[in-house]
N, C-alpha and C. Protein backbone atom coordinates (compact mmCIF):
# COMPACT_ATOMS: atom_id res chain seq x y z
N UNK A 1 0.85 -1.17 0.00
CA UNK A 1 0.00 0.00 0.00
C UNK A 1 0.89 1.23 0.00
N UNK A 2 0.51 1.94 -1.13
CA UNK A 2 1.61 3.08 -1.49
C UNK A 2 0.89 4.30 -0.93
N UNK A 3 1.20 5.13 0.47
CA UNK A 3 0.45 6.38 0.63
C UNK A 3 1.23 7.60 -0.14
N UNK A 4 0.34 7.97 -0.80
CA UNK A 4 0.85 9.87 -1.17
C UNK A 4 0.58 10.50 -0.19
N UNK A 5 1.90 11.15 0.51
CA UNK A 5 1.68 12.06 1.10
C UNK A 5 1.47 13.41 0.63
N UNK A 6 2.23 13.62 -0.31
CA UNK A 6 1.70 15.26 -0.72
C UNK A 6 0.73 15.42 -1.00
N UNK A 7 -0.29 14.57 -1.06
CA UNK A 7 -1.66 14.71 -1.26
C UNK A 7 -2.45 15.28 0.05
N UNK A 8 -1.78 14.92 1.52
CA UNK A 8 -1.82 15.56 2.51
C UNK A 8 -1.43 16.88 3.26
N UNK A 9 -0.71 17.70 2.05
CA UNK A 9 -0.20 18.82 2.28
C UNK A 9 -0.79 19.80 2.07
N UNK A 10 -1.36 20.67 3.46
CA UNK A 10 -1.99 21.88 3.74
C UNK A 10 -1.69 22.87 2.59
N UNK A 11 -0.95 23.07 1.62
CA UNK A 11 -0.17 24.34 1.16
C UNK A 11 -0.64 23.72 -0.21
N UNK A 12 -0.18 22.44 -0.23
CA UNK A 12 -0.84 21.79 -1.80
C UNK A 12 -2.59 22.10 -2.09
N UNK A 13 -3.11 21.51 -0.85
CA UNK A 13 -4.54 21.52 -1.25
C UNK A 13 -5.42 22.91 -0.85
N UNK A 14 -4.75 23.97 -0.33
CA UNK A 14 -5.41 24.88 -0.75
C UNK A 14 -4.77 25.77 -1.80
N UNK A 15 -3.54 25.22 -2.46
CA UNK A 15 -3.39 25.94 -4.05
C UNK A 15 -4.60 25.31 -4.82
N UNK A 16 -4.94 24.12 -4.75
CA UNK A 16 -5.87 23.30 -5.43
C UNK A 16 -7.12 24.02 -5.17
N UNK A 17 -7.14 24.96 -4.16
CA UNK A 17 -8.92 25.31 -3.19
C UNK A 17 -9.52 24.30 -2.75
N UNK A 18 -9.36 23.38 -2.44
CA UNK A 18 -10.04 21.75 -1.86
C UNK A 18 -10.13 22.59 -0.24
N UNK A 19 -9.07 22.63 0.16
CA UNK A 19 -8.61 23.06 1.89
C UNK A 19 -9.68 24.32 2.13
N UNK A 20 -9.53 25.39 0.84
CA UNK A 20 -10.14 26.83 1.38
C UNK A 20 -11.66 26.44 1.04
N UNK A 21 -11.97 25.65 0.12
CA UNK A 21 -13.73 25.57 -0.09
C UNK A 21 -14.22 24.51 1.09
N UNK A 22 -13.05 24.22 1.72
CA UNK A 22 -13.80 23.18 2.97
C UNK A 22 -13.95 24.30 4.36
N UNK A 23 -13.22 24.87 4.49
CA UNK A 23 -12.76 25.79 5.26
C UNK A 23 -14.25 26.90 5.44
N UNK A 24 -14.37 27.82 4.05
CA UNK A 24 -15.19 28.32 4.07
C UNK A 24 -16.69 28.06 3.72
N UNK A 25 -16.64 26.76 3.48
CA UNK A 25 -18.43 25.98 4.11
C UNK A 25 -18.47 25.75 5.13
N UNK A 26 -17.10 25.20 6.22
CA UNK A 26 -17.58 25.29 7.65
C UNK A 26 -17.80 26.97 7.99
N UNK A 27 -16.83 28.34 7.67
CA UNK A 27 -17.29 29.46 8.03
C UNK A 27 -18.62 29.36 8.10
N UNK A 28 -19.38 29.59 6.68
CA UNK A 28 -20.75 29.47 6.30
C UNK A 28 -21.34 29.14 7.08
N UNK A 29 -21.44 27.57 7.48
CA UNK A 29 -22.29 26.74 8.21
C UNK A 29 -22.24 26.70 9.49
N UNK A 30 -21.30 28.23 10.17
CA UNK A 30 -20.86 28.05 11.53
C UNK A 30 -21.57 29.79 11.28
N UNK A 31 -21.71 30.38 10.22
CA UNK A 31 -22.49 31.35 10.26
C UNK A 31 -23.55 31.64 10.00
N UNK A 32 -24.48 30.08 9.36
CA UNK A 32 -25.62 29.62 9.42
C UNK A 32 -26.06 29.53 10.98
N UNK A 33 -25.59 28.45 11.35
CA UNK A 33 -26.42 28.18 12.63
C UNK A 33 -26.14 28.83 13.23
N UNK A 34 -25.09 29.68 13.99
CA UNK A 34 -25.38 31.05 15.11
C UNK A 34 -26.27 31.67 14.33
N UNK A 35 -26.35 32.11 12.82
CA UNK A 35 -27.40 33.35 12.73
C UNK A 35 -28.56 32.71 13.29
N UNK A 36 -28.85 31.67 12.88
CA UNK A 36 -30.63 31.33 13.57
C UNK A 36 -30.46 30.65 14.79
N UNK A 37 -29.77 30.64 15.44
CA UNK A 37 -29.53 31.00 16.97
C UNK A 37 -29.90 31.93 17.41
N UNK A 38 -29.30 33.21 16.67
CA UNK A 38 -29.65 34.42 16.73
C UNK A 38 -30.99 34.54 16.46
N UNK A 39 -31.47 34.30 15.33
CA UNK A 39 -33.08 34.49 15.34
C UNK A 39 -33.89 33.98 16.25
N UNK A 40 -32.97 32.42 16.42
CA UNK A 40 -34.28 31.88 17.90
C UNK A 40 -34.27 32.95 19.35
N UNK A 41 -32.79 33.35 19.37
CA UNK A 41 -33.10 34.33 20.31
C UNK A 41 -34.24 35.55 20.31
N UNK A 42 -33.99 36.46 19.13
CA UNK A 42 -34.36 37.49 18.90
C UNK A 42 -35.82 36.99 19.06
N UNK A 43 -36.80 35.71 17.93
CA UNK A 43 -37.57 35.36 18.18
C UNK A 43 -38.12 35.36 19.66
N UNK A 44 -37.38 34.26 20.60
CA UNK A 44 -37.89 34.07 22.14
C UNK A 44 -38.22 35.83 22.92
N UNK A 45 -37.02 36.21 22.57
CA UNK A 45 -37.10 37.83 23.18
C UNK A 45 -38.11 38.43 23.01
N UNK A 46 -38.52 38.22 21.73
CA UNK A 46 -39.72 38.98 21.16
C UNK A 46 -41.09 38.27 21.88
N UNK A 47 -41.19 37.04 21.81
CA UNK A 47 -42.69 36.51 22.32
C UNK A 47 -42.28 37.09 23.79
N UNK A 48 -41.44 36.90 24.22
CA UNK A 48 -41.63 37.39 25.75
C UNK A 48 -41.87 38.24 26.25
N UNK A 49 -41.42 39.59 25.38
CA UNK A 49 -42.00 41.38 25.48
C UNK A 49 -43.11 41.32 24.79
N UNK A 50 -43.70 40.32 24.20
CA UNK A 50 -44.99 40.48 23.85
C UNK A 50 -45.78 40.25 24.85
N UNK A 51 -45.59 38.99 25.74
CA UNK A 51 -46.16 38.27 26.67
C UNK A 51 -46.12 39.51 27.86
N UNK A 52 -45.12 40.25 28.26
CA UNK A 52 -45.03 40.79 29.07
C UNK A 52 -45.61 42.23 28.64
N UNK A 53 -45.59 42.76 27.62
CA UNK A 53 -46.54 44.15 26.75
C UNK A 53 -47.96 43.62 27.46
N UNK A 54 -48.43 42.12 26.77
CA UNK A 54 -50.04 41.84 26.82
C UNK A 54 -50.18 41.76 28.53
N UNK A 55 -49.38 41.04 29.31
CA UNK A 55 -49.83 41.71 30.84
C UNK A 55 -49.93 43.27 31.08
N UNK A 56 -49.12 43.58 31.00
CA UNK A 56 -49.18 45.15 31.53
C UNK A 56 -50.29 45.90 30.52
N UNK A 57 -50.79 45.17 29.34
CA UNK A 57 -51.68 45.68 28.94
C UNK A 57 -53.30 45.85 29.83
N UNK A 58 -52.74 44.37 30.01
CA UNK A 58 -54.33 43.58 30.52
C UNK A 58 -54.26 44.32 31.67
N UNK A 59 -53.21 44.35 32.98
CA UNK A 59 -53.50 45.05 34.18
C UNK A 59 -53.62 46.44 34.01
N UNK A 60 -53.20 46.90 32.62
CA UNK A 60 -53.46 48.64 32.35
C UNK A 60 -55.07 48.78 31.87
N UNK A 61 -55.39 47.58 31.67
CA UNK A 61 -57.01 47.65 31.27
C UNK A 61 -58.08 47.53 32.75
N UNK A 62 -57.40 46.56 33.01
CA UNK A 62 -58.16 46.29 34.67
C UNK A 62 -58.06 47.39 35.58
N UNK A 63 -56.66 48.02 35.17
CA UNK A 63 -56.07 49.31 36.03
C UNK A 63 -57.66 50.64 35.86
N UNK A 64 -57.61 50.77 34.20
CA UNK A 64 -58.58 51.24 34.21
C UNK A 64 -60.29 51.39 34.17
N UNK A 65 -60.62 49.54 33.81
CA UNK A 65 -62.09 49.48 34.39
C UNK A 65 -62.55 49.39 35.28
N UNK A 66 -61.56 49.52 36.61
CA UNK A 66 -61.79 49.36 38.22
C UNK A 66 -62.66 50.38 38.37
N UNK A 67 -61.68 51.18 38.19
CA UNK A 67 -62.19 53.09 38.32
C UNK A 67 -64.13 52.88 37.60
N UNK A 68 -63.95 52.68 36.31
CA UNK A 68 -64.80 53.10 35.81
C UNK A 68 -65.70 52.32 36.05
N UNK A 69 -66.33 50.90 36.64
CA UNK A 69 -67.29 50.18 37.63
C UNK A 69 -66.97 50.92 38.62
N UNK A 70 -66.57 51.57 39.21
CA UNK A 70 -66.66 52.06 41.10
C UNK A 70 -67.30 53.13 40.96
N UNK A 71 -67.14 54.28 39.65
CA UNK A 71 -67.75 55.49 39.42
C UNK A 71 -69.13 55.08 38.89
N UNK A 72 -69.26 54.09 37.63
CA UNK A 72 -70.43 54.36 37.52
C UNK A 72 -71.41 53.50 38.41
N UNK A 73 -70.89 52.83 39.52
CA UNK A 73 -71.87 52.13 40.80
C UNK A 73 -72.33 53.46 41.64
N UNK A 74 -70.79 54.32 41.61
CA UNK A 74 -71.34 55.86 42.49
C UNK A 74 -72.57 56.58 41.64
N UNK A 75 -72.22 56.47 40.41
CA UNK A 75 -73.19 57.56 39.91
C UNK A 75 -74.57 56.48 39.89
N UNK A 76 -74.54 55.70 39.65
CA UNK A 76 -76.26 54.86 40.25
C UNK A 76 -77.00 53.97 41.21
N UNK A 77 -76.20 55.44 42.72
CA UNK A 77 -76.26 54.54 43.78
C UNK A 77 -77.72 54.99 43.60
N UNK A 78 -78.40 56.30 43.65
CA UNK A 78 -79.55 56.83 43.97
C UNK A 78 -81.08 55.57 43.44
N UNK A 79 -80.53 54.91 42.06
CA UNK A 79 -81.20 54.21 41.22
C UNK A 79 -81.12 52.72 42.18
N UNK A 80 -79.90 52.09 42.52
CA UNK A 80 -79.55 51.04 43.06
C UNK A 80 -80.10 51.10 44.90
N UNK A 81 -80.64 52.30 45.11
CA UNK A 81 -81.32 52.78 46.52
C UNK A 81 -82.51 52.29 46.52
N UNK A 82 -82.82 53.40 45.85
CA UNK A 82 -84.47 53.08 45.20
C UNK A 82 -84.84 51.65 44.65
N UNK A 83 -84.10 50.55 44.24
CA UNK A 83 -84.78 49.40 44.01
C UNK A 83 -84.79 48.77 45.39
N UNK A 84 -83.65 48.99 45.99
CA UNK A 84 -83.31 48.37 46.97
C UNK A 84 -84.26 48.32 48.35
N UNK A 85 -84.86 49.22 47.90
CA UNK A 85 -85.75 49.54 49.54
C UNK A 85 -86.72 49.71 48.68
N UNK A 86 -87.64 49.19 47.41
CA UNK A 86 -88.69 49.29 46.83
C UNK A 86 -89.39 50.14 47.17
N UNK A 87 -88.93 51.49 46.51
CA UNK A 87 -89.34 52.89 46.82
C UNK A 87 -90.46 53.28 46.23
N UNK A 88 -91.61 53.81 46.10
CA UNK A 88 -92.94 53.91 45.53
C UNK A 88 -92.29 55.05 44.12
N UNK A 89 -91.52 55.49 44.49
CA UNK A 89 -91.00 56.59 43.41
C UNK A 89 -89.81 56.15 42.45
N UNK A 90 -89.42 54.83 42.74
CA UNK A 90 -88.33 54.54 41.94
C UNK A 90 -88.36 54.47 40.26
N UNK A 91 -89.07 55.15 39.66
CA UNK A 91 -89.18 55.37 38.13
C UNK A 91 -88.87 56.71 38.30
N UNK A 92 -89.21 57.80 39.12
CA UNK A 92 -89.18 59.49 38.76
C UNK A 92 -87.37 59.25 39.80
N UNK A 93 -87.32 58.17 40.35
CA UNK A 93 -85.95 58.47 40.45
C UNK A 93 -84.75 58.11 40.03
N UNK A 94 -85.16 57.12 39.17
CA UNK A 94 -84.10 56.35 37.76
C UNK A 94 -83.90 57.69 37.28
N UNK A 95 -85.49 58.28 36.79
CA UNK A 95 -84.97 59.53 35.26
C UNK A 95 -83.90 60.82 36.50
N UNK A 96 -84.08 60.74 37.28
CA UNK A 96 -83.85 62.33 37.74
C UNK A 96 -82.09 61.63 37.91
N UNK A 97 -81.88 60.68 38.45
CA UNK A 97 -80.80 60.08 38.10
C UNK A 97 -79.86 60.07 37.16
N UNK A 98 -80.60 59.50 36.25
CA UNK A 98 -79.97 58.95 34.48
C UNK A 98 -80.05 60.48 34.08
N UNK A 99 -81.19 61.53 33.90
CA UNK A 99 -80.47 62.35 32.96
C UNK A 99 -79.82 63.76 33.51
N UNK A 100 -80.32 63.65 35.03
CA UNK A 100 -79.54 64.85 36.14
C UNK A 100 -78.30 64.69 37.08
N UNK A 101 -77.92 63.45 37.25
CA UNK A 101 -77.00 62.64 37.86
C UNK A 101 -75.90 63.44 37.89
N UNK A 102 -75.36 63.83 36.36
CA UNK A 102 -74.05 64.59 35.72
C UNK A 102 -73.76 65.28 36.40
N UNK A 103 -74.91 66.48 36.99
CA UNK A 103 -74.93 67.73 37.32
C UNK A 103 -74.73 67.71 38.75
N UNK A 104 -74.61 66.65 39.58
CA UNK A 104 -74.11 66.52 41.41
C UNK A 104 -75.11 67.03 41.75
N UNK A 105 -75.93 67.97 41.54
CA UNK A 105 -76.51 68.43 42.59
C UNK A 105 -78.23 67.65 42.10
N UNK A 106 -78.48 67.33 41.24
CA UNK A 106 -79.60 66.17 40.55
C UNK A 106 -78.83 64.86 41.20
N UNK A 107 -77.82 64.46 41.09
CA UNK A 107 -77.73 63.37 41.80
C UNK A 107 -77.72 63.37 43.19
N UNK A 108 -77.55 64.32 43.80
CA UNK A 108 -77.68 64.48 45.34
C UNK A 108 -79.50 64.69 45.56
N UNK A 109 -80.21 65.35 44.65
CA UNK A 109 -81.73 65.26 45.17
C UNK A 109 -82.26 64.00 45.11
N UNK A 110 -81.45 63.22 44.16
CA UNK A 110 -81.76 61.22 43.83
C UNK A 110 -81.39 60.81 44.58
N UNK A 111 -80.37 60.78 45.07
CA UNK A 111 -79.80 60.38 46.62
C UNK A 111 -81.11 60.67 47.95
N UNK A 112 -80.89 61.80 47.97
CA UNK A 112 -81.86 62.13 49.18
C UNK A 112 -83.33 61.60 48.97
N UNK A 113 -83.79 61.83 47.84
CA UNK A 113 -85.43 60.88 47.24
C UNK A 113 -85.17 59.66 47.24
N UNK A 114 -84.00 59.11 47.56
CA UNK A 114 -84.44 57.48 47.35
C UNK A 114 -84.34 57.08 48.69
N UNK A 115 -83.85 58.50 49.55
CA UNK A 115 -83.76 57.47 50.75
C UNK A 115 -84.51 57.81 52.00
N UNK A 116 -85.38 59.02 51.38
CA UNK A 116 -86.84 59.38 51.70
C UNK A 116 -87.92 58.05 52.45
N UNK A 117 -88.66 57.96 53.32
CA UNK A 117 -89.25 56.70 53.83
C UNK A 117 -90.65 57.07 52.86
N UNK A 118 -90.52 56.49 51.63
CA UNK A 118 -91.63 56.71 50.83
C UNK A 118 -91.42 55.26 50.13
N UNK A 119 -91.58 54.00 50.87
CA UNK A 119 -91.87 52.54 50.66
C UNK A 119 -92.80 52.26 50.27
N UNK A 120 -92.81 50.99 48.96
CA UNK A 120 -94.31 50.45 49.05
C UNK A 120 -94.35 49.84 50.03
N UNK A 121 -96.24 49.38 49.82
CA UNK A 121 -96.10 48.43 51.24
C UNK A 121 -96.22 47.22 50.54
């Protein structure tokens, strides 16, 4: 068994380009897979500031429909009075409510009329 060695010589086989086209498909393929490494990162990063955007969304939503159920329970306590103690007037005190409410001082006479002792029996 006859080996050629110069067939093993670094200097021979990349005059040939055999050495440099092996060389630079591993570059390539070593700059293939980190890049989509890179993308799986960038990818993961991304669902996760999404994930974490859509919480702080959701508690910026909850943040703000708290408020706005607590106000509009305030603005129809006068209405939520009046059913509550089945007031003989609770229709003239829905409207004076619903369309005077705005004005505080219509919702304060709905307030005080609903809690008037004017019960059915």
């Amino acid at each position: 068994m006859n080996i050629n060695f110069k067939r093993f010589n670094l200097l021979e086989n990349i005059k040939e380009n055999k050495a440099l086209s092996i060389s630079v498909g591993g570059i390539l393929l070593t700059l293939i897979v980190l890049g989509f490494m890179g993308y799986l990162d960038n990818l993961i990063s991304g669902i996760l500031a999404f994930i974490v955007v859509l919480l702080l969304g959701l508690f910026g939503a909850l943040a703000t429909l708290i408020p706005v159920i607590l106000g509009l329970g305030l603005y129809c306590l006068p209405t939520i009075v009046s059913l509550v103690r089945g007031h003989a007037n609770k229709s003239p005190i829905i409207l004076v409510n619903l369309l005077l409410g705005w004005t505080l001082i219509g919702w304060a006479i709905a307030l005080i009329w609903a809690f008037t002792d004017n019960a059915e029996e």
